[in-house]
Protein backbone atom coordinates (compact mmCIF):
# COMPACT_ATOMS: atom_id res chain seq x y z
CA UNK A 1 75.00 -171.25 -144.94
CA UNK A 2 76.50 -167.79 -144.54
CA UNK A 3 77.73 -165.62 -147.37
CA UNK A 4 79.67 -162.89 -148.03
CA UNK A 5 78.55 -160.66 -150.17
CA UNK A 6 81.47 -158.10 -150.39
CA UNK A 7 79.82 -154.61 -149.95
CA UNK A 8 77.29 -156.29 -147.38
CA UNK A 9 80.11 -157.88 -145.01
CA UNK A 10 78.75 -158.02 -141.34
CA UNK A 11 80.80 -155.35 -138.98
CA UNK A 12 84.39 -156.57 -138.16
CA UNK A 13 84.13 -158.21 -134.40
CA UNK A 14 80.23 -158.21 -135.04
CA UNK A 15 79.07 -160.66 -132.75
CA UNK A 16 75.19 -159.63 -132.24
CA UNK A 17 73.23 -160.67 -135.03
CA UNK A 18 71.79 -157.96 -137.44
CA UNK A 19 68.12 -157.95 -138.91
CA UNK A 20 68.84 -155.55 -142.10
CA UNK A 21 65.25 -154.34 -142.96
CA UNK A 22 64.58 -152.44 -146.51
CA UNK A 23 60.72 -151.37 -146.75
CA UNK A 24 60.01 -149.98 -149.98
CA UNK A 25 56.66 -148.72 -151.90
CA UNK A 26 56.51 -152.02 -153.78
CA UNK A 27 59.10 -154.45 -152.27
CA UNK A 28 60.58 -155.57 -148.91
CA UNK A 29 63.42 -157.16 -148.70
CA UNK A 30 65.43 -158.46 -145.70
CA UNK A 31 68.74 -160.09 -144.27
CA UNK A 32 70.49 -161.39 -141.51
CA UNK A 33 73.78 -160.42 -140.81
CA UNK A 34 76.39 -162.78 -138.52
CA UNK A 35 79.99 -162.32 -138.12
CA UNK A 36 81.13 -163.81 -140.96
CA UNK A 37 78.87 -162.54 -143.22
CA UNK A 38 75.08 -162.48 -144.25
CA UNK A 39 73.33 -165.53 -143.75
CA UNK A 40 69.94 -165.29 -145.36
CA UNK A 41 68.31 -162.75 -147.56
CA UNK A 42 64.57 -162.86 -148.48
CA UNK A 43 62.80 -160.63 -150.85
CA UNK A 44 58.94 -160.03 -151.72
CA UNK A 45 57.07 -158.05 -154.27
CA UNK A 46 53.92 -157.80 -152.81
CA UNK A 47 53.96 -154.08 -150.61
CA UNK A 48 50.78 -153.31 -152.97
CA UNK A 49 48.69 -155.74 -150.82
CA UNK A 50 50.11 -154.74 -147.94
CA UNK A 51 47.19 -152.01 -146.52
CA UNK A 52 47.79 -151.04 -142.78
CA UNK A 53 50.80 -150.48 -140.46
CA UNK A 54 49.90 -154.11 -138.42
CA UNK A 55 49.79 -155.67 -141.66
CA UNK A 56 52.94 -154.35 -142.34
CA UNK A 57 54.65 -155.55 -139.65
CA UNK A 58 53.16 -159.30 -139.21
CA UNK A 59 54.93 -159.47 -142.78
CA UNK A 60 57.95 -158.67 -141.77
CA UNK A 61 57.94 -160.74 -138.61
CA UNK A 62 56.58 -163.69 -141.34
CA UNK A 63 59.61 -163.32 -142.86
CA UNK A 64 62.02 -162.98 -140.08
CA UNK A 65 60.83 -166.37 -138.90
CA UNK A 66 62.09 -167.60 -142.30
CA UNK A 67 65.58 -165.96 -142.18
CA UNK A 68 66.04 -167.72 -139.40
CA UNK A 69 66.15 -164.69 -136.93
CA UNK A 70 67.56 -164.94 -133.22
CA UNK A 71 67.91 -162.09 -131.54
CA UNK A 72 70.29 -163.50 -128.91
CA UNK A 73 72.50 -162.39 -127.94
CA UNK A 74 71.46 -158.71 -127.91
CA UNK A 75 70.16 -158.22 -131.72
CA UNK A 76 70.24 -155.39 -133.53
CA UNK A 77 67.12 -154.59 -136.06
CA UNK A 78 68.07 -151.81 -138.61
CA UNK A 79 65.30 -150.64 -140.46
CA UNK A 80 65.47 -148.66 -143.93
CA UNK A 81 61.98 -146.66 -144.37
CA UNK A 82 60.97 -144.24 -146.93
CA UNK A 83 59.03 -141.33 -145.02
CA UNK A 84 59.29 -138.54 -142.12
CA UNK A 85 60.81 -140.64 -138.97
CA UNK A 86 61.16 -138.84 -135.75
CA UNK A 87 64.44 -139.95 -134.52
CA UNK A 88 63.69 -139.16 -130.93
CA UNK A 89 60.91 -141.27 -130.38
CA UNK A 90 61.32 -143.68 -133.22
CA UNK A 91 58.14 -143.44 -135.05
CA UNK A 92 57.28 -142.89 -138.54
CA UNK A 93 55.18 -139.69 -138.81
CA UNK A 94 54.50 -140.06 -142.11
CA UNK A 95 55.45 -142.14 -145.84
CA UNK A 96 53.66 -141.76 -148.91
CA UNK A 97 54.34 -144.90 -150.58
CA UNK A 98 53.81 -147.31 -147.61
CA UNK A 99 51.00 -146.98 -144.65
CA UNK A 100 52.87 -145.74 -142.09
CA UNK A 101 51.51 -142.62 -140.52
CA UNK A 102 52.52 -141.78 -136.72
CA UNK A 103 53.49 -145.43 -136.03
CA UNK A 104 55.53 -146.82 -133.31
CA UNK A 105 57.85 -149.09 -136.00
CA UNK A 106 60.68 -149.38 -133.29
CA UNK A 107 58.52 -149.96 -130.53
CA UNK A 108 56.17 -152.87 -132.49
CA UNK A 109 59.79 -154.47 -133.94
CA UNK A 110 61.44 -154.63 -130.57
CA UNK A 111 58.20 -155.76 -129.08
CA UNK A 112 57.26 -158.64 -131.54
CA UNK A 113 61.16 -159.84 -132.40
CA UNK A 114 63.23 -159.03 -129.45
CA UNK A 115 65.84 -156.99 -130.42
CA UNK A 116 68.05 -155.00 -127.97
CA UNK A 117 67.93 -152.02 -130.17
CA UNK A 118 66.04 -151.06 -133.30
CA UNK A 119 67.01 -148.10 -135.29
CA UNK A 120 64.70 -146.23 -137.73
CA UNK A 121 66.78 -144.49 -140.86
CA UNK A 122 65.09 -143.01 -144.27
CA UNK A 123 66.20 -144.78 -147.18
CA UNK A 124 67.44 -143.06 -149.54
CA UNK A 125 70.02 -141.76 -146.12
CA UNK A 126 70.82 -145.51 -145.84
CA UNK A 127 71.25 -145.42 -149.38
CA UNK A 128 74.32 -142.35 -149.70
CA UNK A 129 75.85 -144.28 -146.50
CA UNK A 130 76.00 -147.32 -148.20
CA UNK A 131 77.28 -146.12 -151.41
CA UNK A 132 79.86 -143.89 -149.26
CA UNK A 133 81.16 -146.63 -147.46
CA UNK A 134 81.69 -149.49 -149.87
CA UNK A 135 79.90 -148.00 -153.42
CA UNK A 136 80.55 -145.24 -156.41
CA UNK A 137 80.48 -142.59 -153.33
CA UNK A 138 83.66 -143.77 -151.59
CA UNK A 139 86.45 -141.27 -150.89
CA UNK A 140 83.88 -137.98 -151.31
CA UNK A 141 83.08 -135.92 -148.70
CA UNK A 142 80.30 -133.90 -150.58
CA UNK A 143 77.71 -136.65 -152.18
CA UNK A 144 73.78 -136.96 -153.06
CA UNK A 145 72.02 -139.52 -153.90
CA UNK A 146 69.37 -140.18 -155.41
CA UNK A 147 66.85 -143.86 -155.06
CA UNK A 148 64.12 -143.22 -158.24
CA UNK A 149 62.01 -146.02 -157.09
CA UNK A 150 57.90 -145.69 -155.91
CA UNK A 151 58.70 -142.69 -154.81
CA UNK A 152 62.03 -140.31 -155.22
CA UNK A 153 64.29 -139.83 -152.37
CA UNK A 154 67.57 -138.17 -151.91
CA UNK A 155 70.21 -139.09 -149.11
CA UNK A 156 73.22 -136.65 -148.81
CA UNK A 157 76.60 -136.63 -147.42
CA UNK A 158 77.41 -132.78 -146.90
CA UNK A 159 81.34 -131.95 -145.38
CA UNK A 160 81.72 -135.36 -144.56
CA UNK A 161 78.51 -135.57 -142.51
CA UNK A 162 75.36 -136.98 -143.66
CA UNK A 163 72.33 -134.48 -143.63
CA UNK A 164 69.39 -134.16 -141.74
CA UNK A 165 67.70 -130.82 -141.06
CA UNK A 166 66.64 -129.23 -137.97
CA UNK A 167 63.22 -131.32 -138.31
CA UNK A 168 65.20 -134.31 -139.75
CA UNK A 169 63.54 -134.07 -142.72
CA UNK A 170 66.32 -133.27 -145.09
CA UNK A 171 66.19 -134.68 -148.68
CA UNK A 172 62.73 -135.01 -149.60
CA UNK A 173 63.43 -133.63 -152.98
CA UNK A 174 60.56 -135.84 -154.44
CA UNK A 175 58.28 -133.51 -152.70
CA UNK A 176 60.15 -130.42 -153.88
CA UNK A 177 57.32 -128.41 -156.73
CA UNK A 178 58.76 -128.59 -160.18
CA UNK A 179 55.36 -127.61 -161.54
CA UNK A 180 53.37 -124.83 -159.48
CA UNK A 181 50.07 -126.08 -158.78
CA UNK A 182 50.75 -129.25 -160.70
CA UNK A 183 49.62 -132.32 -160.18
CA UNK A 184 48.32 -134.21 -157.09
CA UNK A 185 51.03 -136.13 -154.83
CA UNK A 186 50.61 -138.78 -152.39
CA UNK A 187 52.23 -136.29 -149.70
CA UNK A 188 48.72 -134.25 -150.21
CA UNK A 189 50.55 -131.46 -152.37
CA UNK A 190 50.28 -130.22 -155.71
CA UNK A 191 52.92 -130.82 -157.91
CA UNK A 192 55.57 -132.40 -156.68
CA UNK A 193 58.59 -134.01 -158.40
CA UNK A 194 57.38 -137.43 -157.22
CA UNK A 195 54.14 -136.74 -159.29
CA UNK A 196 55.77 -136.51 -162.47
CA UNK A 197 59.04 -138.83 -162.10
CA UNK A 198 58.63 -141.98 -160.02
CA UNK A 199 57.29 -145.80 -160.79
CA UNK A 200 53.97 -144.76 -158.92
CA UNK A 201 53.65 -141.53 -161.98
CA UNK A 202 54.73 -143.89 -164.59
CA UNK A 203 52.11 -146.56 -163.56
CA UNK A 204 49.46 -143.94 -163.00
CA UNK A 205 50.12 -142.32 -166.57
CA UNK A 206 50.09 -145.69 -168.23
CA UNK A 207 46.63 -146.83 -166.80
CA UNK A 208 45.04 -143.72 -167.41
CA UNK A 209 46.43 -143.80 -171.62
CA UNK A 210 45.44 -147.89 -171.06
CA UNK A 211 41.45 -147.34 -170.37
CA UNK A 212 42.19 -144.87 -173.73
CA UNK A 213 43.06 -147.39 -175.69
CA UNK A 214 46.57 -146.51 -175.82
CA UNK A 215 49.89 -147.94 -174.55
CA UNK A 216 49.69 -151.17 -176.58
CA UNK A 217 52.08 -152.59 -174.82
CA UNK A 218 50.66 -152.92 -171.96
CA UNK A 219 47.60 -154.26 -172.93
CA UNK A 220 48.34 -157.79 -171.94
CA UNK A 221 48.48 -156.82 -167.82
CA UNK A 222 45.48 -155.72 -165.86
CA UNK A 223 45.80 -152.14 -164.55
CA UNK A 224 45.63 -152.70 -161.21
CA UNK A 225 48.72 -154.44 -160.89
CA UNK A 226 51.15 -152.16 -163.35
CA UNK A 227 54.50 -150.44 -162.10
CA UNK A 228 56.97 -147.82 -163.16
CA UNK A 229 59.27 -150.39 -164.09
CA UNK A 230 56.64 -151.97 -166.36
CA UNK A 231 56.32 -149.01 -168.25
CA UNK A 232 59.80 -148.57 -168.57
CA UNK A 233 60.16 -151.98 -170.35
CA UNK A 234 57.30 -151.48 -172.76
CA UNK A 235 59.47 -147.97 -173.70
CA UNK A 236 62.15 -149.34 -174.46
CA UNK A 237 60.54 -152.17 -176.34
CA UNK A 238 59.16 -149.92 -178.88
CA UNK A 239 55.56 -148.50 -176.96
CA UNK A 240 55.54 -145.09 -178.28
CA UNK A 241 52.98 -144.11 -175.63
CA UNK A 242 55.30 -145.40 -172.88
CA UNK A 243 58.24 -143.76 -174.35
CA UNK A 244 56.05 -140.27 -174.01
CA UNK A 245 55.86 -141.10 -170.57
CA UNK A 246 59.18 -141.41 -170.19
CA UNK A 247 60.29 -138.18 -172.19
CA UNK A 248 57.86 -136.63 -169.62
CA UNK A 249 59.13 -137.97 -166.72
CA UNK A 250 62.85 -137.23 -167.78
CA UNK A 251 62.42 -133.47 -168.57
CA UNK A 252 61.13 -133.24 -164.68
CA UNK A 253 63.88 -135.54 -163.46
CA UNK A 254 66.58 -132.75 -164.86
CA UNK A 255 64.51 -129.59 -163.44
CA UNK A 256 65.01 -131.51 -160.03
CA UNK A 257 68.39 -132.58 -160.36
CA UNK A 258 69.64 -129.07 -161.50
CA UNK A 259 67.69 -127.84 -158.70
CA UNK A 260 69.99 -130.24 -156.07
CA UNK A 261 73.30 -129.47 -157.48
CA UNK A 262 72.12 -125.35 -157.65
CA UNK A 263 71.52 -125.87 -153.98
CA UNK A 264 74.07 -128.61 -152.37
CA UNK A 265 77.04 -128.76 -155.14
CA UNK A 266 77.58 -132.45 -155.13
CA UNK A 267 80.72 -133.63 -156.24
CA UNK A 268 78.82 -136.72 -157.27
CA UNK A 269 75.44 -137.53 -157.40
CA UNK A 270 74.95 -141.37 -157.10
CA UNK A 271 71.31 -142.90 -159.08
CA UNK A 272 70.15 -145.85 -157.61
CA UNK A 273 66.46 -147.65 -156.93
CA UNK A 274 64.64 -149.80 -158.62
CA UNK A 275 64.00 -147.78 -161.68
CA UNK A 276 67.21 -147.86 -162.45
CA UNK A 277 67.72 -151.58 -162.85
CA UNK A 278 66.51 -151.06 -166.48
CA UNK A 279 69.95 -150.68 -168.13
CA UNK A 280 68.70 -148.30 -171.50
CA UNK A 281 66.69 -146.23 -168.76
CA UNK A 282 69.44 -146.35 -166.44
CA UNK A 283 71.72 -144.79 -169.36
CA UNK A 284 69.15 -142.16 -170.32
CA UNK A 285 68.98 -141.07 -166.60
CA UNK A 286 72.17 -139.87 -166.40
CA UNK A 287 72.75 -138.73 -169.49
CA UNK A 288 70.16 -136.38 -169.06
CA UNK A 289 71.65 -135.71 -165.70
CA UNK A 290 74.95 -135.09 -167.31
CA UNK A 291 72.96 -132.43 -169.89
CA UNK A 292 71.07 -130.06 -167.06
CA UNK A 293 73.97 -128.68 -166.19
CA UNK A 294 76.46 -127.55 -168.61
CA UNK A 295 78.75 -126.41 -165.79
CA UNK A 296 79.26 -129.73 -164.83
CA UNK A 297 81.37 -132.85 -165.89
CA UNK A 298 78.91 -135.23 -166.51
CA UNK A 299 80.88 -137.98 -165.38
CA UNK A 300 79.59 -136.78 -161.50
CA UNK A 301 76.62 -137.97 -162.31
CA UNK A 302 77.01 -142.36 -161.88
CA UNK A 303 74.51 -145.24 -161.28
CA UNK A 304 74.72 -147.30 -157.75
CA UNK A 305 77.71 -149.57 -157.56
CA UNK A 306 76.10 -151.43 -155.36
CA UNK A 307 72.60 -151.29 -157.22
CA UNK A 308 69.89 -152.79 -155.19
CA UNK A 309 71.90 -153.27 -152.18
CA UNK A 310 72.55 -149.87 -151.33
CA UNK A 311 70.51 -149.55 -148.51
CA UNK A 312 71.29 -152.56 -146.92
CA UNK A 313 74.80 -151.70 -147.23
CA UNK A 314 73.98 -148.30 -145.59
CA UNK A 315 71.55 -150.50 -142.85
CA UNK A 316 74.86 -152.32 -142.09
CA UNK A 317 76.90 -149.35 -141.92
CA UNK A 318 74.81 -147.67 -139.27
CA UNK A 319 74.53 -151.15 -137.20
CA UNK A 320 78.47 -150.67 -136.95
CA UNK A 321 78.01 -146.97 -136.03
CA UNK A 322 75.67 -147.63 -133.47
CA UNK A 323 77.50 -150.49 -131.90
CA UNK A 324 79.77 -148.79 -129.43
CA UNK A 325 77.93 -145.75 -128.65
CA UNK A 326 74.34 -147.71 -128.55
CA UNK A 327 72.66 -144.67 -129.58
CA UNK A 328 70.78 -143.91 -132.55
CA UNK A 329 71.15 -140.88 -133.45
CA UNK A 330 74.89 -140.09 -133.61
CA UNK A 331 75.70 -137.88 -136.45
CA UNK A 332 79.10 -137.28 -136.61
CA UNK A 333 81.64 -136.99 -139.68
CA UNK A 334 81.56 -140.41 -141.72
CA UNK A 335 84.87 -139.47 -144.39
């Protein structure tokens, strides 16, 4: 059965099928996208077990097989990864929430599924494009925004034209240093955004007050297997060591987010990711947002209209894109 899900429509005149891939640091989730609409979505939780690249990818060709995938005639695979990809040669150089170091993604994808073309795109850029296209972000030529997941990533629409740097590297602000010689990130440096505010901080934080005796209400879970968003429930249910954590993880949140308007001057800046599926966090996110800045109206700061589906909005957005130029790496004005 094929459905429509408004903001994920398939391309108008799309007759190739679409394999919409979202890898995240603790979920993947995938579609398949038809003419009429997407057929079938499947989601799993389980990235934690997941340990190399190969592993990686016989998952997602597991799950492929259970969408249903044909890549006749001429498929298109559209993969949404959170790390350093090198456009040119389609490989992930390097992600700090998944195992993916100098990998040939494309290559392996188009190799085990059979898809004309594969395209590699970070994230959180699928992320602003979906959001621009069909979410809060529409009509704005000057956007960022901003997936608080795992990890933190930023995608940004800048003049119309989304942003990538001369090394394609452009909005990594979870790596940005909010605390000089701060903590240790996954990237290998010291005191990164992503160290203090994402799930993988808040889960870190919480299992290191847990073997203390503290965070009470956690106690029921085994530490190995608590997440950001666990922590942000027990907060807001009343644990007063979570909602430390929290406070914490906020007050770095607005250095960073002062620090991206200072330098890009958003007209909006969209929050979306899987932290912010918590509705009381979601609300304390931006009002803090809406506080860093007193120059500001803090109505520019909004949560994802399309929540979770954000980057397979944007996933479908570059599949359209791509379809008449068959290259991957046009960048040309999107308003």
């Amino acid at each position: 059965m094929t459905t429509t899900w408004g903001h994920l429509r398939a391309p108008h005149g799309q007759t190739e099928p679409i394999l919409l891939i979202d890898i995240g640091g603790s979920k993947l989730e995938m579609a398949v996208a038809r003419d009429s609409g997407i057929a079938e979505r499947k989601r799993v939780e389980t990235m934690r077990d997941v340990q190399s690249a190969r592993h990686l990818v016989d998952l997602i060709v597991d799950m492929s097989l259970g969408l249903g995938w044909n890549p006749r005639p001429a498929g298109v695979i559209v993969a949404a990864v959170p790390g350093w990809i090198d456009r040119d040669e389609q490989r992930v150089i390097h992600s700090a929430n998944v195992p993916l170091v100098d990998f040939p993604l494309a290559e392996e994808l188009q190799r085990r599924l059979g898809a004309a073309r594969v395209i590699l795109e970070d994230d959180a850029n699928c992320g602003v494009l979906g959001e621009h296209a069909r979410g809060a972000a529409r009509g704005h030529r000057d956007v960022a925004y901003l997936s608080l997941s795992t990890g933190v990533g930023m995608g940004a629409i800048v003049g119309g034209r989304l942003m990538r740097g001369a090394t394609r590297r452009a909005g990594e602000v979870g790596h940005m240093t909010v605390v000089p010689d701060g903590r240790q990130c996954g990237c290998g440096r010291r005191g990164c955004l992503e160290a203090y505010f994402s799930g993988r901080a808040l889960a870190q934080a919480a299992v290191q007050a847990a073997s203390a005796g503290g965070a009470p209400g956690l106690a029921s879970l085994d530490p190995s297997v608590i997440t950001g968003r666990d922590v942000v429930e027990a907060a807001y249910a009343g644990d007063g060591d979570c909602q430390e954590m929290i406070h914490d993880a906020l007050t770095h949140l607005a250095v960073g987010v002062q620090a991206i308007c200072a330098v890009f001057d958003p007209a909006l800046v969209v929050f979306g990711g899987g932290l912010m599926k918590n509705a009381a966090f979601a609300a304390d996110v931006l009002q803090v947002a809406g506080t860093c800045d007193r120059s500001r109206d803090p109505s520019s700061f909004v949560g994802a209209e399309l929540g979770g589906d954000a980057v397979l909005a944007g996933a479908l957005v570059l599949a359209e894109r791509n379809r008449s130029t068959k290259e991957t790496e046009q960048c040309r004005d999107i308003s």
